[in-house]
Protein backbone atom coordinates (compact mmCIF):
# COMPACT_ATOMS: atom_id res chain seq x y z
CA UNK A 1 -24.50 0.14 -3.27
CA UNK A 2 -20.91 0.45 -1.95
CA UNK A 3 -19.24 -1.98 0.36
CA UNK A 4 -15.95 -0.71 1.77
CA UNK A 5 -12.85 -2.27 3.88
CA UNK A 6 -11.42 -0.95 5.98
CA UNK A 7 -8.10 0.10 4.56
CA UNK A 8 -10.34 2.24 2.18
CA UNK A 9 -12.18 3.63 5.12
CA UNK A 10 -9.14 4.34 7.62
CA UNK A 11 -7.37 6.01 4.46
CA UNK A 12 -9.95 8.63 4.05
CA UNK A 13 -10.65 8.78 7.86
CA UNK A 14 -7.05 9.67 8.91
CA UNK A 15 -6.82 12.21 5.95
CA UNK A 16 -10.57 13.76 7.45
CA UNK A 17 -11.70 12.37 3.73
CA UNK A 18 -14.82 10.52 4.86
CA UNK A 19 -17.12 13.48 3.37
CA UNK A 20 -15.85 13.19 0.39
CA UNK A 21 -15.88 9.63 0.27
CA UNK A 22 -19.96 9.83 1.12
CA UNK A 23 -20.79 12.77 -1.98
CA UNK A 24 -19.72 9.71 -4.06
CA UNK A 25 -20.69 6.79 -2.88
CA UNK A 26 -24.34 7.68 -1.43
CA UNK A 27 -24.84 4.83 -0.07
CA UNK A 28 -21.84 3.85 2.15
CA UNK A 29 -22.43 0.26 3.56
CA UNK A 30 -20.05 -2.08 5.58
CA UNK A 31 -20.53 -5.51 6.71
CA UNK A 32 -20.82 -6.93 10.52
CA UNK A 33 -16.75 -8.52 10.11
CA UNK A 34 -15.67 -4.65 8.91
CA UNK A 35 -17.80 -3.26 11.73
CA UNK A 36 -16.02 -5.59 14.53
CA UNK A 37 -12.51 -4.63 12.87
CA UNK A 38 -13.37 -0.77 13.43
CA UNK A 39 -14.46 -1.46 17.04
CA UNK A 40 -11.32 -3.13 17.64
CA UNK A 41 -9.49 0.00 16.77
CA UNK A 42 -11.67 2.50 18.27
CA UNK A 43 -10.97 0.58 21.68
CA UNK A 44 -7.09 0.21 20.43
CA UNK A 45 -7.50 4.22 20.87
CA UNK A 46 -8.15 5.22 17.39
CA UNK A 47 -10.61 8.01 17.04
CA UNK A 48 -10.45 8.50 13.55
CA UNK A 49 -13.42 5.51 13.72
CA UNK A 50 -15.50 7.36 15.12
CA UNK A 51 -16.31 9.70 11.60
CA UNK A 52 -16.50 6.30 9.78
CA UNK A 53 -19.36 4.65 11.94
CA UNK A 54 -21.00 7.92 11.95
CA UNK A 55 -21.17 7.36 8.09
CA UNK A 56 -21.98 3.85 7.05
CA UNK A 57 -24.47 1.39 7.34
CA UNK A 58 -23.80 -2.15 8.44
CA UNK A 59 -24.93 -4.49 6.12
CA UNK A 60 -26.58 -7.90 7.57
CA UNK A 61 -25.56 -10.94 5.53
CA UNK A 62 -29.02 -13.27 5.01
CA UNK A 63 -28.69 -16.78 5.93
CA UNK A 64 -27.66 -17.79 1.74
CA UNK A 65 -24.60 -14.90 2.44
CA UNK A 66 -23.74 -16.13 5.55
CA UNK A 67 -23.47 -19.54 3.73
CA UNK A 68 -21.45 -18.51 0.78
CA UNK A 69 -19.52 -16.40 3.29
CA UNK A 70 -18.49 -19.69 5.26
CA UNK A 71 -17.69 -21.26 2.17
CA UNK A 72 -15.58 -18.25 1.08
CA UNK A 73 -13.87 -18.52 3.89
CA UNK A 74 -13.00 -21.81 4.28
CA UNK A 75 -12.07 -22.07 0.87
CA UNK A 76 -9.37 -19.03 0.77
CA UNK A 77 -6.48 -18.77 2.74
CA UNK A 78 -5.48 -15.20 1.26
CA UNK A 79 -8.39 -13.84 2.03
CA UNK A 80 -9.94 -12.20 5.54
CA UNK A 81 -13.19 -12.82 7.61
CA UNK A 82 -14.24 -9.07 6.88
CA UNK A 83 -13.08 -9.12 3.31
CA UNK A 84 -15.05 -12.52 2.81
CA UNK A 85 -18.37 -10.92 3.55
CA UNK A 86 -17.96 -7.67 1.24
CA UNK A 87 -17.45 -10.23 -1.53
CA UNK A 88 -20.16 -11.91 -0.67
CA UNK A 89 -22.15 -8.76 -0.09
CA UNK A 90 -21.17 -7.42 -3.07
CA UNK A 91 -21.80 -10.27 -5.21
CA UNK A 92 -25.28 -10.92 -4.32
CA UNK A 93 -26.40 -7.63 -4.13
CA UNK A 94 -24.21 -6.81 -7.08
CA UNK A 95 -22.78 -3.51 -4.93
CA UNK A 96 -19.69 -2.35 -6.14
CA UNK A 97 -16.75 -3.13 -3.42
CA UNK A 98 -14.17 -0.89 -2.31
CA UNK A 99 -10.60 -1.96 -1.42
CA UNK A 100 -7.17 -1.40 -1.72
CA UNK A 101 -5.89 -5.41 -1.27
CA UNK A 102 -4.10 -6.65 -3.63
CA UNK A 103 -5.39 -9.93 -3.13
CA UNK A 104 -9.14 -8.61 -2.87
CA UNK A 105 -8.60 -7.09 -6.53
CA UNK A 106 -6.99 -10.12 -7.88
CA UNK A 107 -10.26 -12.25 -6.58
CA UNK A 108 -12.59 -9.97 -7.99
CA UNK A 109 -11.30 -9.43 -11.40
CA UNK A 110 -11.10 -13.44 -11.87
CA UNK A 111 -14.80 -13.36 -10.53
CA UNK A 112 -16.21 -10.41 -12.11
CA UNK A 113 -16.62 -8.86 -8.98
CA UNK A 114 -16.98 -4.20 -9.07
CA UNK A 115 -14.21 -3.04 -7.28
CA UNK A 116 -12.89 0.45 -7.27
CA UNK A 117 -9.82 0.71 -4.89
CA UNK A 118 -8.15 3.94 -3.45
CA UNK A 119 -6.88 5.66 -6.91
CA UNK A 120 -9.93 4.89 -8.87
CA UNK A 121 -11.63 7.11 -5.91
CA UNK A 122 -9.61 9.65 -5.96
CA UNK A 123 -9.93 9.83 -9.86
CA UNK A 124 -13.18 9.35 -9.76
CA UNK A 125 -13.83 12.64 -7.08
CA UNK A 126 -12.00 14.38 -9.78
CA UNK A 127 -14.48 13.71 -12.76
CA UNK A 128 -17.21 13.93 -10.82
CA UNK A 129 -16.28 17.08 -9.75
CA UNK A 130 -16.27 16.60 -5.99
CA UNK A 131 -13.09 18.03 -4.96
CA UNK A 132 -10.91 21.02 -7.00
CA UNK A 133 -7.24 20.43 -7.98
CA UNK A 134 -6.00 21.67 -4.85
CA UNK A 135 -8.45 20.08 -2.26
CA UNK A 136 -7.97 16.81 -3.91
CA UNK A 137 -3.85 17.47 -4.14
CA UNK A 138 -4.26 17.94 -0.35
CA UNK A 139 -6.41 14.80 0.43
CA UNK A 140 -3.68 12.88 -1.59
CA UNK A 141 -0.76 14.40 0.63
CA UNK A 142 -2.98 13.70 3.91
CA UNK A 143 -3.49 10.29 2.76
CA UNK A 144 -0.03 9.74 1.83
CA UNK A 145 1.40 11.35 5.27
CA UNK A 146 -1.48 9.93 7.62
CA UNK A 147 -2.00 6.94 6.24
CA UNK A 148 1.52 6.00 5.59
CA UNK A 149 0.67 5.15 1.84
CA UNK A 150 2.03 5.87 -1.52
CA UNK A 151 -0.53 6.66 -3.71
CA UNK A 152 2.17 5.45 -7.56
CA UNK A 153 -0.40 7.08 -9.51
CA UNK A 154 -0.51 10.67 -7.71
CA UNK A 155 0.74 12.77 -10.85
CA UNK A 156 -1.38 11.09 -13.30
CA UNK A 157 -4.59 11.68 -11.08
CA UNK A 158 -3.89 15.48 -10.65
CA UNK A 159 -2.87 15.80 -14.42
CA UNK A 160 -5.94 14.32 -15.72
């Protein structure tokens, strides 16, 4: 199970990467906090949503998640309502959450937490063979350009 934010999501939405994104996760889940964040951009005017909802599955906290998701909350002033529940998510259900905050990583390393953020993916649909040199090059530079990101790691990923 995979439980992605939505910088992860917007990333490969902008750069039209969601397909790829789905050959490698399967199972492409989000929780209701990540959900209301998309619909707040899809009514900002952002259409680029519209492929993401069309490819996930919101994932319904029980009423233990919703309590450690309170609690998470509460408890962590670096850390957002949406992000809170994929943690939470991810830690009960052991899925395996995908972000690119720096703060989100830092949590789940001290808490032993799966995470994968946006250049272990694109590594990762490397090896697994998902994308060829020059489609994954261009998903990269779309990324980059759309997404107003710089991926440090871009050489090393295509030289691998």
């Amino acid at each position: 199970m995979f439980l992605a934010d939505t910088d992860i999501l917007s990333a490969f939405a902008k750069a039209d990467g969601i397909k790829y994104l789905k050959k490698f996760c399967k199972e492409l889940d989000i929780s209701p906090s990540i959900y209301e964040e998309l619909m707040r951009a899809k009514r900002a005017g952002y259409s680029f949503v519209d492929e993401i909802l069309q490819n996930v599955e919101i994932i319904l906290p029980s009423d233990d998640e919703f309590g450690a998701f309170r609690n998470l909350l509460e408890s962590r002033k670096d850390l957002h309502e949406g992000e809170c529940q994929l943690i939470v998510l991810c830690k009960s259900r052991y899925g395996i959450l995908l972000t690119n905050d720096k703060f989100v990583k830092k949590f789940c390393k001290k808490n032993n937490i799966d995470f994968l953020d946006l250049e272990d993916l694109l590594r990762a649909l490397k090896l697994r063979k998902i994308l060829q040199h020059d489609e994954l090059k261009r998903l990269i530079d779309d990324i980059e350009k759309k997404d107003f990101t710089i991926i440090k790691s871009k050489d090393d990923i295509l030289g691998e």
